[in-house]
Protein backbone atom coordinates (compact mmCIF):
# COMPACT_ATOMS: atom_id res chain seq x y z
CA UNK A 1 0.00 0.00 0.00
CA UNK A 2 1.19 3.95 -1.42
CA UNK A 3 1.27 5.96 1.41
CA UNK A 4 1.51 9.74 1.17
CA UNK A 5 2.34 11.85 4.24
CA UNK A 6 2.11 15.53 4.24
CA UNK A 7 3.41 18.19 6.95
CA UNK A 8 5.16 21.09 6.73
CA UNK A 9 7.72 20.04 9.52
CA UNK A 10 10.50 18.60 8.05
CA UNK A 11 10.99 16.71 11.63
CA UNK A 12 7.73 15.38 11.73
CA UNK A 13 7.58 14.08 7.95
CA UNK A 14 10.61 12.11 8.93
CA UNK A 15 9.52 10.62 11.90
CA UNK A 16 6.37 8.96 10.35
CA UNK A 17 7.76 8.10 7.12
CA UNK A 18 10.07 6.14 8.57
CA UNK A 19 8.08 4.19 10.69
CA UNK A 20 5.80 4.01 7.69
CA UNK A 21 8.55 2.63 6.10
CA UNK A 22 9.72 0.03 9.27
CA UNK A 23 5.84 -1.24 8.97
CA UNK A 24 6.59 -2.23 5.44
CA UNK A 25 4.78 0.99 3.39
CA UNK A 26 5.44 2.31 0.53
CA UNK A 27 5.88 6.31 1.68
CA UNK A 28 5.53 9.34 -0.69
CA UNK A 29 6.15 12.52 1.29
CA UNK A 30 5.60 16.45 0.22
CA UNK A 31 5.94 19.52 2.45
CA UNK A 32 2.80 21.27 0.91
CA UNK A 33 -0.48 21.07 0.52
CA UNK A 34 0.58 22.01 -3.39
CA UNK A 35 2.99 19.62 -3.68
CA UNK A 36 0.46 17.01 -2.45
CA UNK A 37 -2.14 17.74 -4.47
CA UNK A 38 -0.48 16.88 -7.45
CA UNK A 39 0.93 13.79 -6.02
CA UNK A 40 -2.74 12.40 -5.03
CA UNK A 41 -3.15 13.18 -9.01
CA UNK A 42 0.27 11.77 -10.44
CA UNK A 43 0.66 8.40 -8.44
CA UNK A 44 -1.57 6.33 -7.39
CA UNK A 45 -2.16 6.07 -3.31
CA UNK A 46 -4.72 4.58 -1.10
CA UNK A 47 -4.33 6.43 1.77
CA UNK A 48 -3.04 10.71 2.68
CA UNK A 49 -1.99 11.33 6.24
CA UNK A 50 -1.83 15.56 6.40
CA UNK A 51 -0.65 17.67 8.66
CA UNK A 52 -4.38 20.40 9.03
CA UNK A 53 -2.57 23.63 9.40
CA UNK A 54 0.17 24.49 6.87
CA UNK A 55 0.60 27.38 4.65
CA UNK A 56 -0.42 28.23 1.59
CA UNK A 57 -2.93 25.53 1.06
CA UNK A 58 -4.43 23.77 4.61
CA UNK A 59 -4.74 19.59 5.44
CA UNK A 60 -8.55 20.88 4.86
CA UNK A 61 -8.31 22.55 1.86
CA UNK A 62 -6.15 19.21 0.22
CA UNK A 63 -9.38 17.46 1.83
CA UNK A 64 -11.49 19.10 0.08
């Protein structure tokens, strides 16, 4: 299973992917809601774990 994780903290991102990655996931990552949304559009994932308040374009806003 494609896993994409999104969060502005770089510290954060890194701590989940990895243990994503430990659990056996495949882990796409992206530090913006931007970035993200054309991910969810380019690759094909079955599951987006965002960080809800980030710049530019919120955790809701990718929601939505």
């Amino acid at each position: 299973m494609r896993i994409l994780i999104v969060d502005d903290d770089a510290i954060s991102l890194e701590i989940l992917e990895n243990a994503l990655l430990k659990a056996g996931y495949e882990v796409s990552t992206a530090s913006n809601g931007y970035d993200a949304l054309q991910k969810v559009r380019d690759e094909s994932l079955r599951l987006v774990i965002s960080d809800w308040d980030m710049p530019r374009l919120s955790g809701l806003d990718l929601c939505r």
